[in-house]
Every structure is written in C-alpha cells, then in structure tokens.
C-alpha atoms as a PDB file:
ATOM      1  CA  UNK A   1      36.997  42.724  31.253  1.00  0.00           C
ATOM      2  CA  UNK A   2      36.420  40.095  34.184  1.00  0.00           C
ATOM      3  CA  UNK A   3      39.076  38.114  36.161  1.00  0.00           C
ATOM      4  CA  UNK A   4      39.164  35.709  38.383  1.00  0.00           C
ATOM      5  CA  UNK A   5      41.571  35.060  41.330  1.00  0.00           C
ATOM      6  CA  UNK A   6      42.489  32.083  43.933  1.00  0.00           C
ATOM      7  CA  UNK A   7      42.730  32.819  47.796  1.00  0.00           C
ATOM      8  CA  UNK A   8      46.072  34.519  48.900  1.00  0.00           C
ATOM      9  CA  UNK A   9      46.337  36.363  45.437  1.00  0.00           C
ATOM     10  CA  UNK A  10      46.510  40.148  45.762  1.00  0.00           C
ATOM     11  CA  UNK A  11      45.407  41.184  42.224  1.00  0.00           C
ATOM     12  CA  UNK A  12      45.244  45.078  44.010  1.00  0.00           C
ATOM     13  CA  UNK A  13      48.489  46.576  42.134  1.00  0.00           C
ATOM     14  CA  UNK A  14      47.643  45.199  38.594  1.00  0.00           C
ATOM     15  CA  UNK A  15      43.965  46.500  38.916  1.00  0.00           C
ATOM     16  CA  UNK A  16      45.753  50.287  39.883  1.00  0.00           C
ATOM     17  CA  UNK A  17      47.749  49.713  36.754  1.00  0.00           C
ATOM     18  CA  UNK A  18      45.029  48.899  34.472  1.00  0.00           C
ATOM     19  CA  UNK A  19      42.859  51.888  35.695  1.00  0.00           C
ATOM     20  CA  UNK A  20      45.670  54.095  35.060  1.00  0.00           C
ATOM     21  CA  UNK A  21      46.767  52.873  31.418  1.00  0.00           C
ATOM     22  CA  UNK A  22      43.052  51.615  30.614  1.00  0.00           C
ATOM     23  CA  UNK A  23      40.504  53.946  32.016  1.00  0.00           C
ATOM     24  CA  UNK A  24      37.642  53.487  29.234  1.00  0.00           C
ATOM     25  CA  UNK A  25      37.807  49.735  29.604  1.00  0.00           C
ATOM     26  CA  UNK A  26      36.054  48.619  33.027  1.00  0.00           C
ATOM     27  CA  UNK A  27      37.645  45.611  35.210  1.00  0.00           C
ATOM     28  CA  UNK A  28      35.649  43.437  37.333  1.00  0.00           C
ATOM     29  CA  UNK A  29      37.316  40.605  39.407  1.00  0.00           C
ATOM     30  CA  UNK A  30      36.296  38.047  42.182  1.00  0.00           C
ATOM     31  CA  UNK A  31      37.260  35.378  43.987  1.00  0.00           C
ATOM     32  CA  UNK A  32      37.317  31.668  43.228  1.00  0.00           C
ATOM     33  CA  UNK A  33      38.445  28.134  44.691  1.00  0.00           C
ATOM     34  CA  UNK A  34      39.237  24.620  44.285  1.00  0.00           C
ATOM     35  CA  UNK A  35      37.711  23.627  40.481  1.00  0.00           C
ATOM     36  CA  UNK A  36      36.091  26.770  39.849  1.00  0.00           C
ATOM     37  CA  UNK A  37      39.421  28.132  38.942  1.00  0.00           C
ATOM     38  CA  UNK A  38      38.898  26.823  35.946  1.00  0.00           C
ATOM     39  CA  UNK A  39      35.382  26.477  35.638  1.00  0.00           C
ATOM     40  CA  UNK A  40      34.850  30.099  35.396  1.00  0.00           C
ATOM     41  CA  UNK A  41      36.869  30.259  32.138  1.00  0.00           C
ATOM     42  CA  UNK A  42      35.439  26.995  30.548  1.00  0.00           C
ATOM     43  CA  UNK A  43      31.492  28.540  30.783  1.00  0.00           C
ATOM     44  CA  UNK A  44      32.784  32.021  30.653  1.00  0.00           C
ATOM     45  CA  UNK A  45      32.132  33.888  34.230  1.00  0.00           C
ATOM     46  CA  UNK A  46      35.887  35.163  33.589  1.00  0.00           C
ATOM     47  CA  UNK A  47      37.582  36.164  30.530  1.00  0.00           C
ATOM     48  CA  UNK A  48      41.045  35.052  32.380  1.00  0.00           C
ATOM     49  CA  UNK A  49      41.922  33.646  36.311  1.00  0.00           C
ATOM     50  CA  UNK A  50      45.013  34.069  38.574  1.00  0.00           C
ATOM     51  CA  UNK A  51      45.216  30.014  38.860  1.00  0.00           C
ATOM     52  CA  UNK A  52      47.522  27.940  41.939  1.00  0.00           C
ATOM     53  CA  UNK A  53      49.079  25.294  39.482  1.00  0.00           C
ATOM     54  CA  UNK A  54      48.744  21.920  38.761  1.00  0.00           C
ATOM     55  CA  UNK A  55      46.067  22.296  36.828  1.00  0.00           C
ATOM     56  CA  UNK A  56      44.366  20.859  33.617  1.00  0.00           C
ATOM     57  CA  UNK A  57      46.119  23.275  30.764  1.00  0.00           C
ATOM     58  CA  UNK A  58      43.967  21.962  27.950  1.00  0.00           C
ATOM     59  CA  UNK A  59      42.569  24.578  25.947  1.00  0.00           C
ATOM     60  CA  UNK A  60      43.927  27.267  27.714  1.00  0.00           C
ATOM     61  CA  UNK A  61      46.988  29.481  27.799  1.00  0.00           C
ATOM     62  CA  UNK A  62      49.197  29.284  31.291  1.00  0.00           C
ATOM     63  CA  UNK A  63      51.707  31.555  31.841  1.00  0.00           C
ATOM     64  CA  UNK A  64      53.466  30.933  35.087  1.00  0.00           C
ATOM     65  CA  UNK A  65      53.720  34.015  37.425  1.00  0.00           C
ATOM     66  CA  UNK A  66      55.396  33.086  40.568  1.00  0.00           C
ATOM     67  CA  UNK A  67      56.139  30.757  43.358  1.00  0.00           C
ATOM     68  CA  UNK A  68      54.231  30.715  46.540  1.00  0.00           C
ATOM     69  CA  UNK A  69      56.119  30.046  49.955  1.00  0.00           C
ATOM     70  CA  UNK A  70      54.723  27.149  51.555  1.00  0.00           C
ATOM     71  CA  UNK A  71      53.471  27.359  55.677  1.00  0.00           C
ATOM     72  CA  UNK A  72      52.296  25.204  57.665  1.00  0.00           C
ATOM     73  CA  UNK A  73      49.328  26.465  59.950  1.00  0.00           C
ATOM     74  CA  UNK A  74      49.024  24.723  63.758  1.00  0.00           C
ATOM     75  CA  UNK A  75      46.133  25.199  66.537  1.00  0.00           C
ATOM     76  CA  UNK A  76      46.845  28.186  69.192  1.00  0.00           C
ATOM     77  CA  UNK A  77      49.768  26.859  71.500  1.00  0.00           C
ATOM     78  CA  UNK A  78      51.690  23.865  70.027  1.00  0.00           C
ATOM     79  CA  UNK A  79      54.787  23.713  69.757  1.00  0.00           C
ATOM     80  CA  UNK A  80      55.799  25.390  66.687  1.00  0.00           C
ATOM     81  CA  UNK A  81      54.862  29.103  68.246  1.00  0.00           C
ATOM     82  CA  UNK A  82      58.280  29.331  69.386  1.00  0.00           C
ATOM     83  CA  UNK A  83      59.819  29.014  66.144  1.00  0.00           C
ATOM     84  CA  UNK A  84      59.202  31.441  63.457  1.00  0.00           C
ATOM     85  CA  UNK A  85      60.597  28.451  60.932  1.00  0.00           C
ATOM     86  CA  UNK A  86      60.189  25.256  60.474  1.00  0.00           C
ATOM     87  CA  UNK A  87      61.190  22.208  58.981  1.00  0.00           C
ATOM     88  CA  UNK A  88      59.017  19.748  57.710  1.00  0.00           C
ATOM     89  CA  UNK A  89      61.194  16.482  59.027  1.00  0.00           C
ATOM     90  CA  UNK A  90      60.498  17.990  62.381  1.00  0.00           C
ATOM     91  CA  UNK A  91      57.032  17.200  62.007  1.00  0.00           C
ATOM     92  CA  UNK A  92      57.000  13.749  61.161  1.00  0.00           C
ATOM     93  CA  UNK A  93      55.180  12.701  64.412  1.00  0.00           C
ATOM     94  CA  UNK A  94      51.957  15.168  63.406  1.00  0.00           C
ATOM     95  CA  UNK A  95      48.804  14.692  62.083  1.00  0.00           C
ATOM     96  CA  UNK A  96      48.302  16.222  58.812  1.00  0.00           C
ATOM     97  CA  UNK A  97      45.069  17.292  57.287  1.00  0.00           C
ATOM     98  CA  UNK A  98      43.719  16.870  53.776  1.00  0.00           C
ATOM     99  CA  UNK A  99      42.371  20.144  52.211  1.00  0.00           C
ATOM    100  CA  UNK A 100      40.700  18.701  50.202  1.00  0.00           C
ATOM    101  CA  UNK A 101      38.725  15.949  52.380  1.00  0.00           C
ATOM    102  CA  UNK A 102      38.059  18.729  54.908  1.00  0.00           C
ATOM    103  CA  UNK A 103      35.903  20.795  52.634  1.00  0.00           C
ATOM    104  CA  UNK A 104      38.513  23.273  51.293  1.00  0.00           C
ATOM    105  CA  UNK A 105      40.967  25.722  52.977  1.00  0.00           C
ATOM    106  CA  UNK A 106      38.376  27.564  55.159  1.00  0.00           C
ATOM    107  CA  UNK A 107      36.777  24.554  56.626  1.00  0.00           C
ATOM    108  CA  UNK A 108      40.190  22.992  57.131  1.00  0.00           C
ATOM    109  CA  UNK A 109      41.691  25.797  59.211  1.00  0.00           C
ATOM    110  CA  UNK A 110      38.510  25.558  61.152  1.00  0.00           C
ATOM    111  CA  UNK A 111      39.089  22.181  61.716  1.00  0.00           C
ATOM    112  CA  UNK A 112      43.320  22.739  62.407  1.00  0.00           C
ATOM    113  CA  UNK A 113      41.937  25.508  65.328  1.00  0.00           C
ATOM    114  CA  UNK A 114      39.962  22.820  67.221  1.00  0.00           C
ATOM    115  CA  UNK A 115      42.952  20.637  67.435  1.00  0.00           C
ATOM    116  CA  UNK A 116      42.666  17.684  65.466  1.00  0.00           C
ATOM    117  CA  UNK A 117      45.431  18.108  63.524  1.00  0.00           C
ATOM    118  CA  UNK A 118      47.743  20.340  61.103  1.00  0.00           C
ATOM    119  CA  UNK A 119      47.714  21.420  57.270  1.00  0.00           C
ATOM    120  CA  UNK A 120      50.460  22.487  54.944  1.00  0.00           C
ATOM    121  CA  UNK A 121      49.329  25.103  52.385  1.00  0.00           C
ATOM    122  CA  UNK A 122      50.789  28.487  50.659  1.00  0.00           C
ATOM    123  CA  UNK A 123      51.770  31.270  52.628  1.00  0.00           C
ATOM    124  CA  UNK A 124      49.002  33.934  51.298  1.00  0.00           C
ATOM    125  CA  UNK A 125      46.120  31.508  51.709  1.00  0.00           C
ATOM    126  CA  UNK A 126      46.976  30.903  55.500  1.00  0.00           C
ATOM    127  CA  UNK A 127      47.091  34.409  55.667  1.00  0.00           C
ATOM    128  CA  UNK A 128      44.236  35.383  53.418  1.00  0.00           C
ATOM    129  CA  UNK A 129      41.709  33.271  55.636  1.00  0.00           C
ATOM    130  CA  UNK A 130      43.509  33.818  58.848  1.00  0.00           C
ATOM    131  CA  UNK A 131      41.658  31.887  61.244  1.00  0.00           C
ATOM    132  CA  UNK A 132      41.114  32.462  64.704  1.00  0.00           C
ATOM    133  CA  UNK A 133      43.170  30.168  67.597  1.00  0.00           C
ATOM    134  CA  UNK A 134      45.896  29.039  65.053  1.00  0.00           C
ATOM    135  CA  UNK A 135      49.274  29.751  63.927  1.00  0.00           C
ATOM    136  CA  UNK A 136      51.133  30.001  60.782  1.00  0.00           C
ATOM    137  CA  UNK A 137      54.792  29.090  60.251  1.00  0.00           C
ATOM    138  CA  UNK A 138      56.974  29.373  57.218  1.00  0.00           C
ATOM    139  CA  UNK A 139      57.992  25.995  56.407  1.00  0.00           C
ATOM    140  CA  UNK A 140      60.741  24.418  54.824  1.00  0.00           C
ATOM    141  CA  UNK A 141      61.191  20.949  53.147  1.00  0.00           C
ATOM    142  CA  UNK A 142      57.704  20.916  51.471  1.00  0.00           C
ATOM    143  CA  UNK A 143      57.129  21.635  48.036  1.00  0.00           C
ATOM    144  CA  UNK A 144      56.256  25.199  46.809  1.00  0.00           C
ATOM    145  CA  UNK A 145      53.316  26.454  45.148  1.00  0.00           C
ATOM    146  CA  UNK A 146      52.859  28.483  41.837  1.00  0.00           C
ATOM    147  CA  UNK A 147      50.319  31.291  40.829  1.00  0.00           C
ATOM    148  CA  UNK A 148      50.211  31.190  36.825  1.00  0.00           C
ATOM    149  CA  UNK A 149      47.660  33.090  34.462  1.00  0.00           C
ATOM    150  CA  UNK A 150      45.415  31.028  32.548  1.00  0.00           C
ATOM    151  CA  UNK A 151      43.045  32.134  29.923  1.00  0.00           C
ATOM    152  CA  UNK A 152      41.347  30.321  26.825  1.00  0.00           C
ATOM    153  CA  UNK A 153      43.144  29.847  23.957  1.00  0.00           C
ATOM    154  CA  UNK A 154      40.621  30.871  20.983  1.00  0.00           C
ATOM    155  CA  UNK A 155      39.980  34.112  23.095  1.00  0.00           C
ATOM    156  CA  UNK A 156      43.095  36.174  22.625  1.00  0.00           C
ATOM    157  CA  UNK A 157      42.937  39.710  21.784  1.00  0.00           C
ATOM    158  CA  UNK A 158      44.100  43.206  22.514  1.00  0.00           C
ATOM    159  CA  UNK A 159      42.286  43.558  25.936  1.00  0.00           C
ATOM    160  CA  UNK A 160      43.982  39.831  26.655  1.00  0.00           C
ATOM    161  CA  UNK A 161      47.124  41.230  25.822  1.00  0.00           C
ATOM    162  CA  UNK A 162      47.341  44.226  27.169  1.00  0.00           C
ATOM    163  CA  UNK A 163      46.218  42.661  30.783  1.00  0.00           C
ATOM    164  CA  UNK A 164      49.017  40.150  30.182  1.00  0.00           C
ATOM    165  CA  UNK A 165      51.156  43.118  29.985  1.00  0.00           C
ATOM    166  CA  UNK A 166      50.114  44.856  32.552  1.00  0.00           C
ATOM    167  CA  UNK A 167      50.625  41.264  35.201  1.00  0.00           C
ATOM    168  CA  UNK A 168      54.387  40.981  33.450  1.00  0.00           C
ATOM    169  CA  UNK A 169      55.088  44.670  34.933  1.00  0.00           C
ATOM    170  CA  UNK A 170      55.760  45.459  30.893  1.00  0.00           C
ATOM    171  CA  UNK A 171      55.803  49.397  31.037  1.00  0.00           C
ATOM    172  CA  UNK A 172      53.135  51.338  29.471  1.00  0.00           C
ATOM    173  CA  UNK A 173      55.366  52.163  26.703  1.00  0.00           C
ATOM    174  CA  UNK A 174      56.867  48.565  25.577  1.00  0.00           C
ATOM    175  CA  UNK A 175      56.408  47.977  21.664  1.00  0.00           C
ATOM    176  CA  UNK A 176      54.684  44.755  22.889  1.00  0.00           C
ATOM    177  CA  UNK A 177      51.827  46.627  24.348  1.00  0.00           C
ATOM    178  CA  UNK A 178      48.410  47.063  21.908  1.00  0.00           C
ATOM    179  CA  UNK A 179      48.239  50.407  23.751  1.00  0.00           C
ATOM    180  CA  UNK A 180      51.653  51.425  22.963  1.00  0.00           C
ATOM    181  CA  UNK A 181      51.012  50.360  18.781  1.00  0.00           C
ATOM    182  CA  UNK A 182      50.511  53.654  16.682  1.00  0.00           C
ATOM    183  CA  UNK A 183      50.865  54.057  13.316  1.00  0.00           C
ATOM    184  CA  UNK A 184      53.993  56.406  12.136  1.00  0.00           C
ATOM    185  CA  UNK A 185      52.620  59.523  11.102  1.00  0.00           C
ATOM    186  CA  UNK A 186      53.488  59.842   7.093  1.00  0.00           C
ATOM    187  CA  UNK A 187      56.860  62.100   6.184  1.00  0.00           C
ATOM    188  CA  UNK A 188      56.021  64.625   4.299  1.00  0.00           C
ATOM    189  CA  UNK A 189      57.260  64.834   0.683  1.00  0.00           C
ATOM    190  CA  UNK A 190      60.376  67.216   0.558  1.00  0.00           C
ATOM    191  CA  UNK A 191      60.309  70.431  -1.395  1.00  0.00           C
ATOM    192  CA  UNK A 192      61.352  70.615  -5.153  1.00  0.00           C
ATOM    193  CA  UNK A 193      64.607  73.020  -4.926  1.00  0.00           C
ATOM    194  CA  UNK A 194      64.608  73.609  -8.294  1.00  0.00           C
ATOM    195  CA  UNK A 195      61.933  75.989  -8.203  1.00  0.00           C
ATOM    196  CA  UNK A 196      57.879  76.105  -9.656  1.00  0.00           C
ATOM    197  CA  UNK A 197      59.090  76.028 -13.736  1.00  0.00           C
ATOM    198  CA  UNK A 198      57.583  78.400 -15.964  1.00  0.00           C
ATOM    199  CA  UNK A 199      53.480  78.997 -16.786  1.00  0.00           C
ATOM    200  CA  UNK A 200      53.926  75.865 -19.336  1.00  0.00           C
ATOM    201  CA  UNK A 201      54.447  73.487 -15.959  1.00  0.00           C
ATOM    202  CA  UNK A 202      57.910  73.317 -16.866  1.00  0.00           C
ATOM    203  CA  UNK A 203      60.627  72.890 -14.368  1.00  0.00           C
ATOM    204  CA  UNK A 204      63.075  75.747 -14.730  1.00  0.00           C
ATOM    205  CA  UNK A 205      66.143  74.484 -15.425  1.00  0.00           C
ATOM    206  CA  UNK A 206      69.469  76.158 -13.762  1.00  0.00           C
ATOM    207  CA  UNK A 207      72.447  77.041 -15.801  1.00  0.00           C
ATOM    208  CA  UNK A 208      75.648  74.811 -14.998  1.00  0.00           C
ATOM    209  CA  UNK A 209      78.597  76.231 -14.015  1.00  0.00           C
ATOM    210  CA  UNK A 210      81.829  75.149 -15.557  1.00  0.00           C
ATOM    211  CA  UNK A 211      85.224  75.781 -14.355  1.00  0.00           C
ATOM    212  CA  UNK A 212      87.467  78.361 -16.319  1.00  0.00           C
ATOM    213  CA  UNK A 213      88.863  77.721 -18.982  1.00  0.00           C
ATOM    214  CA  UNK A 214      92.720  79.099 -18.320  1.00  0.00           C
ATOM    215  CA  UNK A 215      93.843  78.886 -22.085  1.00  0.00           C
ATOM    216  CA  UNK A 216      90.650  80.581 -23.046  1.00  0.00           C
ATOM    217  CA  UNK A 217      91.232  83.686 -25.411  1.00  0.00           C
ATOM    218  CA  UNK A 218      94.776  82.719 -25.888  1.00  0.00           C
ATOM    219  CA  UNK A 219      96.226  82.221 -29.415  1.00  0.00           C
ATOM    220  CA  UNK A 220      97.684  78.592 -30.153  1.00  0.00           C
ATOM    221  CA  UNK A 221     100.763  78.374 -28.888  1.00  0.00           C
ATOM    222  CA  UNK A 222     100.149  81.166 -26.214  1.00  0.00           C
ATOM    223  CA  UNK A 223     101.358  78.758 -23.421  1.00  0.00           C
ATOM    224  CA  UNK A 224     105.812  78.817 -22.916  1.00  0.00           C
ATOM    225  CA  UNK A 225     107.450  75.396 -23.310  1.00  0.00           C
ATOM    226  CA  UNK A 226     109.491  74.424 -20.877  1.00  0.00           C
ATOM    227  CA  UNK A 227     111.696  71.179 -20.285  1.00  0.00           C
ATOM    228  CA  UNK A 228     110.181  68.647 -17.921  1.00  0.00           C
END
C-alpha cells in the first residue's frame, strides 16, 4: 500500500505500527506539496495522503487528524529571538510573505533568511525544512492548521481500513479492525445422555422413577381416622 504525506508530517510511528500488525502487506510512502496532495490520489501515485486542510473534499474521504500549531519564522537576529512566543498583533508593522507567490515553503524560507520579510506557517513545516540564518517562533493570534487523511471514496477496502485504524491509534484487537474479524469457531453438538439405543438404532429409554406409594399394600381402610 502507498501513502502520501505533506511537509512537517511524521508518518514514522504509524509505519512501526503497520509493520508490526501487517508484516505480509508492504508500505511505501513519500513526500508531497502544495496541489500534489491531492493529485497523487486523483491519478493514483497514492492509495491515501496525510493532507494540511482546506482542501477540495470532492470524491474523497477526509477524516480530520489533528491541529497544527502555527509559527512564525524570522531572518537570523530580529527581534523576535528574544521571545520564545509571540503574538501576532505585535507584528503588525512586518512584512509578511506569501507562500504561495514565493514558490512554496522551501523557496520562501530562503527568501525570509535573506531578509526581505517574514512568513507565518505550521510549526512542523518550519521545522521540517529548517532553514539556515532564520528563526522560528510559536505564534499566537493566527489561525491553526489541520492534518486530515484523505483517500478516494470508490477505493475503500480492508487494507484502507485497517491503515485508518492503525492512524486512529485503534488497538490491534478493536472489533473494528479487518485484522481483528474471525469467524467463531462452530460449538460442538453436545452429547446424547441418554445413551447409543439398542442394535435397532433405538434410543434406550430409562425407566422413571415414581415416588412411593405410602398406602401401597395396605387394605382399604388401613389408614386411622382422626378428627381434624
């Protein structure tokens, strides 16, 4: 099975768990940015991707993972160095960067190192890239990030779901695993007490006790009257 992943995701402890639950079944997994995210499930490089949302959910399954802290990433000696937070409003006098415009995250923290300005972005992409002559700063005020799990939606099946497990942190044995599915062995069909019957096939049949009979071998009117 192949997956891909966005910069700043650390697929490592879901690939450990898949090796460990999943050892016949192969996983490959690589890297992808900006639109090919989602390109790599629409022509079919990837059976699912680790995706940074928004993105364009049609025909696809998203299932949100988790939030991504958001930094903002300076040249080597401003003024935010000190501080090891800080607050967007205190930056209102800055220079932001487009991502985008600059040729994605890499070429943007290139261009943040030379000077000419800052960028906000998440957390693990500063850090994944982690360009020479700049600084990263947690940063408050700005809008966070998610990290979802997308995959197609006509291409569900017990691989899909067991990987989907496996991301979820469900435990080996959850009933909602494919792994974990086994069919009940059969109970075996109790013994006949009543023994093998005779050579005819018969079942033998056992004599039914009764309860004395306490007037039994007594003469009529054996019993005393008494008054009540």
């Amino acid at each position: 099975m192949r997956f891909a992943y966005v910069p700043g995701v650390m697929p490592g402890k879901w690939i450990r768990r898949w090796e460990e639950r999943m050892p016949d079944v192969p996983l490959h997994s690589f890297m992808s940015d900006g639109a090919a995210q989602l390109s790599v499930l629409r022509d079919g490089s990837a059976d699912l991707s680790f995706v940074r949302l928004p993105v364009d959910q049609e025909g696809l399954h998203v299932i949100p993972l988790y939030e991504e802290q958001p930094a903002v990433v300076a040249p080597k000696g401003h003024e935010i160095t000190v501080f090891e937070d800080v607050d967007l409003a205190d930056l209102s006098e800055e220079n932001f960067l487009d991502i985008a415009e600059m040729g994605g995250p890499e070429m943007a923290l290139q261009v943040v190192a030379s000077g000419a300005g800052l960028v906000i972005m998440p957390m693990p992409m500063a850090r994944h890239f982690n360009v020479k002559d700049t600084v990263v700063r947690r940063l408050h005020g700005a809008e966070g990030t998610r990290i979802a799990l997308a995959w197609p939606t006509d291409a569900t099946d017990d691989v899909i779901e067991e990987f989907i497990g496996v991301v979820r942190g469900r435990t080996a044995n959850s009933s909602r695993q494919p792994s974990a599915k086994q069919d009940k062995p059969k109970k075996a069909p109790k013994p006949d007490r009543r023994g093998t019957g005779s050579s005819s096939g018969g079942a033998k049949k056992v004599a039914q006790r009764y309860a004395p009979n306490p007037d039994k071998g007594r003469g009529r009117g054996s019993r005393k009257k008494g008054k009540r």
